[in-house]
C-alpha atoms as a PDB file:
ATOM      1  CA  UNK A   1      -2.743  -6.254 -18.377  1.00  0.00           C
ATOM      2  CA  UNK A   2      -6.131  -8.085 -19.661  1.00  0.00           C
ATOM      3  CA  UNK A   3      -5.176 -11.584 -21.194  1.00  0.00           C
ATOM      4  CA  UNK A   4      -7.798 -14.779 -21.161  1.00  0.00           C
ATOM      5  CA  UNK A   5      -5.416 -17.094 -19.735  1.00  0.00           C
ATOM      6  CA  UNK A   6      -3.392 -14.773 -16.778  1.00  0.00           C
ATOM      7  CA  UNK A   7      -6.811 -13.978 -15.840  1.00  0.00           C
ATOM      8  CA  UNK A   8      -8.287 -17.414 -15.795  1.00  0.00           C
ATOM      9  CA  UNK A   9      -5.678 -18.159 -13.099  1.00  0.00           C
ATOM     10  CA  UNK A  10      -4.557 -15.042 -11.693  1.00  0.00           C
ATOM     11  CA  UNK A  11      -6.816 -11.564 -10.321  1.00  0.00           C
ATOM     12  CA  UNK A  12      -6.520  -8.757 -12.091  1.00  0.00           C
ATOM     13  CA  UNK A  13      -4.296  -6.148  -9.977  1.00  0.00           C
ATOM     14  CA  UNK A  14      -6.367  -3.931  -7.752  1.00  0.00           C
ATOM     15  CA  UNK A  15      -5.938  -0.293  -8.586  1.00  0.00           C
ATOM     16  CA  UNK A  16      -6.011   1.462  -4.960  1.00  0.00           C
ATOM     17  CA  UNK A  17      -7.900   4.962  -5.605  1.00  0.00           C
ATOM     18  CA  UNK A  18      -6.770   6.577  -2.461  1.00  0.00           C
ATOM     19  CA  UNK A  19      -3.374   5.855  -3.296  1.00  0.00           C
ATOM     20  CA  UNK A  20      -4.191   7.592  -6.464  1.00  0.00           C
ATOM     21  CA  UNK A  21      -5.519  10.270  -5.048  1.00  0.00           C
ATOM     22  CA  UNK A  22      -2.590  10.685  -2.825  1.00  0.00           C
ATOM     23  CA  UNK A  23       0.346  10.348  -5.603  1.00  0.00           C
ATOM     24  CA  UNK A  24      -1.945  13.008  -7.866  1.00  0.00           C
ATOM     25  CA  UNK A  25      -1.928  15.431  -4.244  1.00  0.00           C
ATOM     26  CA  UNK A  26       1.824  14.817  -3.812  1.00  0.00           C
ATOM     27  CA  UNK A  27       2.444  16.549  -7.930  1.00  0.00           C
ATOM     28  CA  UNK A  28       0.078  19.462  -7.010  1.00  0.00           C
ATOM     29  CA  UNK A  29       2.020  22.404  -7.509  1.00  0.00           C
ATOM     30  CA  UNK A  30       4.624  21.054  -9.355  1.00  0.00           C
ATOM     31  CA  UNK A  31       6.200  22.013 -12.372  1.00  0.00           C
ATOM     32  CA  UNK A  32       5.827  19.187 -14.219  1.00  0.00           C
ATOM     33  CA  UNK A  33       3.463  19.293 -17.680  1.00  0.00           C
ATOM     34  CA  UNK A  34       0.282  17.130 -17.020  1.00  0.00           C
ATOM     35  CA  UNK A  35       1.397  14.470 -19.417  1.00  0.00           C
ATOM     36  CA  UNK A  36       4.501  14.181 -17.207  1.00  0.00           C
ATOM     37  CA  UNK A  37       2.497  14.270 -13.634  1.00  0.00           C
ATOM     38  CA  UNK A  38       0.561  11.729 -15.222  1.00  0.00           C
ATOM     39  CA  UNK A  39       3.655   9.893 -16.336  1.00  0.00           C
ATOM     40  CA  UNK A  40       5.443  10.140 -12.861  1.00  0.00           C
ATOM     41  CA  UNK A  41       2.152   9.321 -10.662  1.00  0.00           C
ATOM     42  CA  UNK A  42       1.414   5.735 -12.965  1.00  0.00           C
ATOM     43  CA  UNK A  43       4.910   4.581 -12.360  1.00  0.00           C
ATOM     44  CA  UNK A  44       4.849   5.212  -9.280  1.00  0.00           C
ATOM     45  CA  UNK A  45       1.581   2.970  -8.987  1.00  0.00           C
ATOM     46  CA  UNK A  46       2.907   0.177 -11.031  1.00  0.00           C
ATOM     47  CA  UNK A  47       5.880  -0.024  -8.530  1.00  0.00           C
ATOM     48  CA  UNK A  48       3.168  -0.708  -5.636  1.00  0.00           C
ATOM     49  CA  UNK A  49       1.382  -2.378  -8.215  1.00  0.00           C
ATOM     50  CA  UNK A  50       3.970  -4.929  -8.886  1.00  0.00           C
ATOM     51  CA  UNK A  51       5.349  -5.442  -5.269  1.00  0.00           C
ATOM     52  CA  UNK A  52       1.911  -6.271  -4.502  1.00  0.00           C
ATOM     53  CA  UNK A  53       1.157  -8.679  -6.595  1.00  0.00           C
ATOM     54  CA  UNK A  54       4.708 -10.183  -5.857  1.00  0.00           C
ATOM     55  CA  UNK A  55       3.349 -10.326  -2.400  1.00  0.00           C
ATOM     56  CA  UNK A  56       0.449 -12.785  -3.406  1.00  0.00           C
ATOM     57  CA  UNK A  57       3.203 -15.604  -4.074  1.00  0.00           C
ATOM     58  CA  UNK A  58       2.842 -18.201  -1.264  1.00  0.00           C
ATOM     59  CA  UNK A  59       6.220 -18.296   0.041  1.00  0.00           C
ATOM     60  CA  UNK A  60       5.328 -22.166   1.350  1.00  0.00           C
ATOM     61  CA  UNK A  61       6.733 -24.699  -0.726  1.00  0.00           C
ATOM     62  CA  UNK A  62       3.895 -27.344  -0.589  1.00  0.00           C
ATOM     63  CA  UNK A  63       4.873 -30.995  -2.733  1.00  0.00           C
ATOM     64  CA  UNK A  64       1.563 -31.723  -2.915  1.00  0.00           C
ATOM     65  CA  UNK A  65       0.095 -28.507  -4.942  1.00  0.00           C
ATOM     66  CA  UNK A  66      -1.509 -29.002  -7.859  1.00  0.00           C
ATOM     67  CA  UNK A  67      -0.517 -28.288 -11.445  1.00  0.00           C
ATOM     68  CA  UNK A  68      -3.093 -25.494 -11.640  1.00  0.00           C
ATOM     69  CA  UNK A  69      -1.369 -24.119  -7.888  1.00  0.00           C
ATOM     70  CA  UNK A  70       2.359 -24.014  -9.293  1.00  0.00           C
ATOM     71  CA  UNK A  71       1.067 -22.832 -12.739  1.00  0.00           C
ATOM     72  CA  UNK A  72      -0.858 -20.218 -10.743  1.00  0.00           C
ATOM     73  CA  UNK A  73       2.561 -19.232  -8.485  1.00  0.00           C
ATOM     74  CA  UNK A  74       4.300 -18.399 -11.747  1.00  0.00           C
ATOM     75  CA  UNK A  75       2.430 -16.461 -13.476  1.00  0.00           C
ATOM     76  CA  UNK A  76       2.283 -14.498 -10.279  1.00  0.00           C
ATOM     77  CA  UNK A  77       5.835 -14.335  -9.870  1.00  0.00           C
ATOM     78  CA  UNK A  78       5.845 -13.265 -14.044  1.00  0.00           C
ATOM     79  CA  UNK A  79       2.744 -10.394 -13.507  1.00  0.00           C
ATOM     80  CA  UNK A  80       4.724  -8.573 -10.821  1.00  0.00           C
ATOM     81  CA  UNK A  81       7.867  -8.524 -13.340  1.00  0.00           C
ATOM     82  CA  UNK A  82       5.922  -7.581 -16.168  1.00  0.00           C
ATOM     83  CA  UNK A  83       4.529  -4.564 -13.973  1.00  0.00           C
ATOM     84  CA  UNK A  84       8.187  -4.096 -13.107  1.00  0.00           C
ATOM     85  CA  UNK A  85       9.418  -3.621 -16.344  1.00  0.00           C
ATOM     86  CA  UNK A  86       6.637  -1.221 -17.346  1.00  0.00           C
ATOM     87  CA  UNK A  87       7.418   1.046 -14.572  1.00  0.00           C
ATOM     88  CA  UNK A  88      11.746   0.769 -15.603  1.00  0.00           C
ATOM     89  CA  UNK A  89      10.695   1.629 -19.114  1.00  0.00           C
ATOM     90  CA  UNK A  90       8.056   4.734 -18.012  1.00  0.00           C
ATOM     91  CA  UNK A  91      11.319   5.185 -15.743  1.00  0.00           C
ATOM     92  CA  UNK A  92      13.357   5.364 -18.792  1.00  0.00           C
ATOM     93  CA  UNK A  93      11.251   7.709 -21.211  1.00  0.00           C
ATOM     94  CA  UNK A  94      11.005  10.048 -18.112  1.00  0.00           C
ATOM     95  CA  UNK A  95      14.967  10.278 -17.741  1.00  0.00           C
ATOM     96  CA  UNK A  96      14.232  11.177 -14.277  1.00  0.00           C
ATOM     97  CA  UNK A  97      17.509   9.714 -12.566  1.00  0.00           C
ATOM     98  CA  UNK A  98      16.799  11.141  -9.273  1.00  0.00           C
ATOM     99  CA  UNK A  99      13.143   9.862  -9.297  1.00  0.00           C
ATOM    100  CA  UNK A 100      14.750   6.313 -10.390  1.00  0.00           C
ATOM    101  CA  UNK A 101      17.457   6.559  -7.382  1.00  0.00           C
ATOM    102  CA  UNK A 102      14.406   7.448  -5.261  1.00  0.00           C
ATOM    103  CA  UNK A 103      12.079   4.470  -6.371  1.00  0.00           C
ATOM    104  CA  UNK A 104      14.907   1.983  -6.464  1.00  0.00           C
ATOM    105  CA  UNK A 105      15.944   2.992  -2.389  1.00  0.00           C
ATOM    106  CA  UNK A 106      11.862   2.847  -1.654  1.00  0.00           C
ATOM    107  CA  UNK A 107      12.105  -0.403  -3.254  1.00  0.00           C
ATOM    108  CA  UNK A 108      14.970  -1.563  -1.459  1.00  0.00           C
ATOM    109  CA  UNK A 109      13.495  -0.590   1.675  1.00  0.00           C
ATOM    110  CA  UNK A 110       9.951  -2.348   1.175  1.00  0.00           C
ATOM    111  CA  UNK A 111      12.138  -5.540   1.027  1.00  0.00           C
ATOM    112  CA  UNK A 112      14.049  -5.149   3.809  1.00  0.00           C
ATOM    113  CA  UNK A 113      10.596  -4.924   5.888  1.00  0.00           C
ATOM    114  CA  UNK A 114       9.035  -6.978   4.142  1.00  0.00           C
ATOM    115  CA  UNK A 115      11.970  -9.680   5.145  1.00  0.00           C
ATOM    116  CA  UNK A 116      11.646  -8.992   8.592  1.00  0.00           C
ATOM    117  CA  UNK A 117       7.824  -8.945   8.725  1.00  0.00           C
ATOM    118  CA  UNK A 118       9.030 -12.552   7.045  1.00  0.00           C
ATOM    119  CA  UNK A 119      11.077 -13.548   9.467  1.00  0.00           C
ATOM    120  CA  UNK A 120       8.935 -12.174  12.630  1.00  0.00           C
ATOM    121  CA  UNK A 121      12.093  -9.736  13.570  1.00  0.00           C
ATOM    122  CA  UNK A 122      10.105  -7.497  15.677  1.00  0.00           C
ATOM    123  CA  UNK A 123      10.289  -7.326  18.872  1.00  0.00           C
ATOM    124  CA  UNK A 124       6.385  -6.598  19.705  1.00  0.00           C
ATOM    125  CA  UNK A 125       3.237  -7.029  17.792  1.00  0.00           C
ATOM    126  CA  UNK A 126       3.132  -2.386  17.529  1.00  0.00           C
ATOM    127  CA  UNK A 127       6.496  -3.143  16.003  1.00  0.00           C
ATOM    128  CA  UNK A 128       5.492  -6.043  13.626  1.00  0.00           C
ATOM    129  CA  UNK A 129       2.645  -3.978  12.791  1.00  0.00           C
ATOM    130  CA  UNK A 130       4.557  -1.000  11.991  1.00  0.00           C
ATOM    131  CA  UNK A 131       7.141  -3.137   9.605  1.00  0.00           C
ATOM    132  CA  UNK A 132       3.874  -4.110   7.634  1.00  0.00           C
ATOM    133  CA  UNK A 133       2.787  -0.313   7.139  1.00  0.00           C
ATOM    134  CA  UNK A 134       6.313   1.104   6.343  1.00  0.00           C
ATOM    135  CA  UNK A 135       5.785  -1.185   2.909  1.00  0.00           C
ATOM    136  CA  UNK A 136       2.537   0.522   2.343  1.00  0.00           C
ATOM    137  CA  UNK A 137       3.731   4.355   2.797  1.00  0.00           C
ATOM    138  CA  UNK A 138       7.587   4.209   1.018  1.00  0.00           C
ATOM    139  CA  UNK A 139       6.831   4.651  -2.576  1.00  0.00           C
ATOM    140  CA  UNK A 140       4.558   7.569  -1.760  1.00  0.00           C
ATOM    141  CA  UNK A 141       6.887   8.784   0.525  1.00  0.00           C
ATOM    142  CA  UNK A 142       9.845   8.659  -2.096  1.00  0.00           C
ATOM    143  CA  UNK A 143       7.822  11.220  -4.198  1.00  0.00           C
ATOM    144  CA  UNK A 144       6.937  13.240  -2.145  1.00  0.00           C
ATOM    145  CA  UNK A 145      10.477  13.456  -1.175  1.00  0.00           C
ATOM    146  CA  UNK A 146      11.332  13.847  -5.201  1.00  0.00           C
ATOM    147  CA  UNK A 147       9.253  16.709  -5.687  1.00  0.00           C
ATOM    148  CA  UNK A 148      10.551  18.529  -2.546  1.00  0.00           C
ATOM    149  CA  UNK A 149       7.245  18.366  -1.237  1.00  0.00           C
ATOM    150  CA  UNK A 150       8.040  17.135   2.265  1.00  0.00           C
ATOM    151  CA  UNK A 151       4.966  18.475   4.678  1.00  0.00           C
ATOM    152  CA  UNK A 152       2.603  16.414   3.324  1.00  0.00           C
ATOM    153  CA  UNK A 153       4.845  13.019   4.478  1.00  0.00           C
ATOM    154  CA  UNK A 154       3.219  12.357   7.735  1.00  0.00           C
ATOM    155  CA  UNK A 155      -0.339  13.227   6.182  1.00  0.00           C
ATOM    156  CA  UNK A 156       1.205  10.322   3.568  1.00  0.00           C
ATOM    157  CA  UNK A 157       1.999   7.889   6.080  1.00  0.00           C
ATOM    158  CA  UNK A 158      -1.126   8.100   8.180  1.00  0.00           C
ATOM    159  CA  UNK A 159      -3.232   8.141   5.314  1.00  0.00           C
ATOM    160  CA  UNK A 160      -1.727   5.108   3.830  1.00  0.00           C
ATOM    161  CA  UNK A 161      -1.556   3.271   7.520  1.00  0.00           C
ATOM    162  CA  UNK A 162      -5.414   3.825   8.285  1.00  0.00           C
ATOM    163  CA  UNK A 163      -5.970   2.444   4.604  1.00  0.00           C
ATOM    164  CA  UNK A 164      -4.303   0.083   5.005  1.00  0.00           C
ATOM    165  CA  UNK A 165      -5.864  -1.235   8.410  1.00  0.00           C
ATOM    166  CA  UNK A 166      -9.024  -0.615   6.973  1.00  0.00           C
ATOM    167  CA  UNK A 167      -8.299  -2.954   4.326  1.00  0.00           C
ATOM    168  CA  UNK A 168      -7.582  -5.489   6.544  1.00  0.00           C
ATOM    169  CA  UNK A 169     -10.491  -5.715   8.778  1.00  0.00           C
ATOM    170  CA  UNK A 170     -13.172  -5.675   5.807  1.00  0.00           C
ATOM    171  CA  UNK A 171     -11.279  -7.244   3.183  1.00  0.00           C
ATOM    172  CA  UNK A 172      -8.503  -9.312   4.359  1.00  0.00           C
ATOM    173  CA  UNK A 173      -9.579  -9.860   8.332  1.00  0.00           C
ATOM    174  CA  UNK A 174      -7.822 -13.343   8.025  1.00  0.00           C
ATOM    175  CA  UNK A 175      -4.194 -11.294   8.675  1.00  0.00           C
ATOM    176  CA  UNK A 176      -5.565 -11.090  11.915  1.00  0.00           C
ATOM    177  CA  UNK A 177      -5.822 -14.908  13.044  1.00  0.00           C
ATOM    178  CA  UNK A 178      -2.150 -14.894  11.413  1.00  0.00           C
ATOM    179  CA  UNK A 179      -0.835 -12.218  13.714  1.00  0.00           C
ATOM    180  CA  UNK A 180      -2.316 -13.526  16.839  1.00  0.00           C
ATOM    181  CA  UNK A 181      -0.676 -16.713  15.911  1.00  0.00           C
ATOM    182  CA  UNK A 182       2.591 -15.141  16.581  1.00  0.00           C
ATOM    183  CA  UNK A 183       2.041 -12.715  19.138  1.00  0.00           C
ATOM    184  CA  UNK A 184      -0.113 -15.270  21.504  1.00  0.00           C
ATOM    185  CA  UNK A 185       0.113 -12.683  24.248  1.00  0.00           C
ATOM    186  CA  UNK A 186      -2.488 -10.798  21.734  1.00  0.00           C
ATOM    187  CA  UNK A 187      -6.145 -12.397  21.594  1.00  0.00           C
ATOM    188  CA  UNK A 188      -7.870 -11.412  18.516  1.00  0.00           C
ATOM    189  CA  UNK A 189     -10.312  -9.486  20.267  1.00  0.00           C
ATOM    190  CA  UNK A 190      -7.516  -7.182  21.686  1.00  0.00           C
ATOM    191  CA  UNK A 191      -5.778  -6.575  18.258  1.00  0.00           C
ATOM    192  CA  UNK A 192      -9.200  -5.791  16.403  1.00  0.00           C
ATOM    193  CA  UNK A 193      -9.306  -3.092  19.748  1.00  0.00           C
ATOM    194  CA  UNK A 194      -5.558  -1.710  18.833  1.00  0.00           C
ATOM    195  CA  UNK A 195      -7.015  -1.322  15.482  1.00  0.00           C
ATOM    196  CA  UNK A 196      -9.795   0.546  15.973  1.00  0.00           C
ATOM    197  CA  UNK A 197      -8.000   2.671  18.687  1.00  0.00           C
ATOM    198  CA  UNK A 198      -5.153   3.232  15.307  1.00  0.00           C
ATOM    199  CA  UNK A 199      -7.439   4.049  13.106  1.00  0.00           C
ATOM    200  CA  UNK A 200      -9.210   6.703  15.293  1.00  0.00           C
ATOM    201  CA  UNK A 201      -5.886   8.406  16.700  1.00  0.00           C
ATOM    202  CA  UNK A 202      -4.437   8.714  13.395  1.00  0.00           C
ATOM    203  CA  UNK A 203      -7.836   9.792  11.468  1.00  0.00           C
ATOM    204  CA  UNK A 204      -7.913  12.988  14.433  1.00  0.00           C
ATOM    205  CA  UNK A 205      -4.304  14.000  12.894  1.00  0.00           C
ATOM    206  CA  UNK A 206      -5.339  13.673   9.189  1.00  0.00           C
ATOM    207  CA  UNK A 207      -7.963  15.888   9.780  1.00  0.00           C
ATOM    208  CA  UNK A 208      -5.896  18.470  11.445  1.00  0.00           C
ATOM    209  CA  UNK A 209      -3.459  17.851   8.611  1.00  0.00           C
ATOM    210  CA  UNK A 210      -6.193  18.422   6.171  1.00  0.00           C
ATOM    211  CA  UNK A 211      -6.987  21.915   7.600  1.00  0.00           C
ATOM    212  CA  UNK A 212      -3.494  23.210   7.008  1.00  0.00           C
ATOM    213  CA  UNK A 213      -3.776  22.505   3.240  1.00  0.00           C
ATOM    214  CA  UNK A 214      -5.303  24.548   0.690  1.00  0.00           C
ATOM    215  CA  UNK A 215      -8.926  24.530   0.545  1.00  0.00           C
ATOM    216  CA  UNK A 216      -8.853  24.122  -3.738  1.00  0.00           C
ATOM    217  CA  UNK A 217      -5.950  20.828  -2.500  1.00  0.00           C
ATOM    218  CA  UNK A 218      -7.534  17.369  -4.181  1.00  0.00           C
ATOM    219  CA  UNK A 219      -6.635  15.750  -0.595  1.00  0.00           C
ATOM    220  CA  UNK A 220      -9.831  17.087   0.961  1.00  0.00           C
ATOM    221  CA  UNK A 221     -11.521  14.789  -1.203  1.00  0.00           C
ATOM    222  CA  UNK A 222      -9.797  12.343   1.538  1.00  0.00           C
ATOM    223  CA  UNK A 223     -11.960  14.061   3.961  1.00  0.00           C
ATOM    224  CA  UNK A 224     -15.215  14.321   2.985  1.00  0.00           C
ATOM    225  CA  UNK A 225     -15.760  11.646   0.642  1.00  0.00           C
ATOM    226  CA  UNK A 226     -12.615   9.138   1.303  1.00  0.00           C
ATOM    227  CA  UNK A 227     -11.148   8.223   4.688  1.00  0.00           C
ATOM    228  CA  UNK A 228     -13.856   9.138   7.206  1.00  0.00           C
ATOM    229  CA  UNK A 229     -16.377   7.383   5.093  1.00  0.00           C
ATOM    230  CA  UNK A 230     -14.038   4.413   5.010  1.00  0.00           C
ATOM    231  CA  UNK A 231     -13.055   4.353   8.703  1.00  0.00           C
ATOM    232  CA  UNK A 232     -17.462   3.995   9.882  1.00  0.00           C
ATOM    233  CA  UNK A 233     -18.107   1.794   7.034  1.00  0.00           C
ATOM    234  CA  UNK A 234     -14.844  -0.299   7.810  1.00  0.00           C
ATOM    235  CA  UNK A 235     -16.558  -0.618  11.425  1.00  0.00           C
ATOM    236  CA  UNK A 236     -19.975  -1.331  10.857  1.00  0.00           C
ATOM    237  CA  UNK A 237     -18.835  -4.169   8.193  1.00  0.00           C
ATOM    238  CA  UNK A 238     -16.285  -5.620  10.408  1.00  0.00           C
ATOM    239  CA  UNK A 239     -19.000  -5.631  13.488  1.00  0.00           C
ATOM    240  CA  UNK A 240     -21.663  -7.109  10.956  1.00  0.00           C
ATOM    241  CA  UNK A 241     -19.324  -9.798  10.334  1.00  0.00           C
ATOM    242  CA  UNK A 242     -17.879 -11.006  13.835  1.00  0.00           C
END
């Protein structure tokens, strides 16, 4: 969606290639033409697409924001729509109603988490940080269930927890201060350790997921050229910058 005004006030969504690379592993081998992989895998994105960007809403209510703030808010709130009602129409020309009851439970789902991520539910900071990942893996996971092609799920969810992490520290390292804030038990310097012990652990097991596939499988590319080269580079930024 490129318009002069949304983009004056609001990003333009980012387009997560590894996610991309996973949803095009998950229709390898499938039946489907290419025009209807194709089809399946970008609605699929523009569902994480637009729960993202409903994610950048402040949920704050602040009286004192500016015009350009609340102006900003609602075209937020409109993007993620518009990206919703892309993927419903994709969802329509498919007529793929198992794929739609799928999505919509995946959806469903995300919220839930997402609402008690909200509303600091868990019980631990593991289990806090495991709400936050479950809203990163589901729509993946809901394909990969749709195409009946269930043994590459826990490659899915490891994947898209270690990008996720990764993410954080060199992008978005601010999520950080706000969990310690509510898990005071935690100093910072001990989560960014439970991060890089995650991110190791569950990089071993994608490898040894990654030698049980195919070698001609897309998902090496994760290997050589994707997640391993993310996971050093994530470190040596987030040691660079304190």
């Amino acid at each position: 969606m490129k318009h002069s005004f949304l983009n004056k006030y609001i990003k333009q969504p980012f387009v997560d290639e590894g996610k991309l690379l996973i949803l095009s592993g998950i229709m390898e081998g499938t039946d489907f033409s290419k025009n209807k992989k194709e089809q399946i895998i970008i609605t699929a994105m523009l569902v994480q697409i637009a729960l993202d960007t409903h994610d950048h809403v402040p949920a704050e209510i602040n009286g004192l924001e500016s015009k350009t703030e609340k102006l900003e808010k609602q075209l937020r709130v409109l993007a993620g729509d518009y990206y919703s009602g892309l993927y419903y129409m994709l969802l329509s020309e498919l007529e793929e109603i198992d794929l739609i009851h799928k999505l919509a439970t995946a959806i469903k789902e995300i919220n839930e988490y997402k609402m008690k991520v909200y509303y600091h539910e868990a019980n631990t900071f593991i289990e806090h940080l495991d709400f936050v990942m479950k809203t990163e893996s589901l729509v993946a996971l809901s394909l990969a269930r749709y195409v009946g092609n269930v043994t590459i799920m826990p490659l899915i969810e490891d994947w898209m927890y270690v990008n996720k992490l990764i993410f954080i520290k060199t992008k978005e390292n601010s999520i950080i201060n706000h969990w310690q804030a509510y898990y005071p038990e935690w100093t910072y310097s001990s989560i960014v350790e439970k991060i890089d012990e995650i991110i190791k652990h569950k990089s071993q097991k994608i490898n040894g997921y990654l030698r049980t596939l195919p070698d001609c499988h897309s998902l090496h590319g994760i290997q050589v050229e994707g997640l391993l080269k993310k996971v050093w580079h994530g470190k040596s930024m987030f040691a660079e910058g304190g």
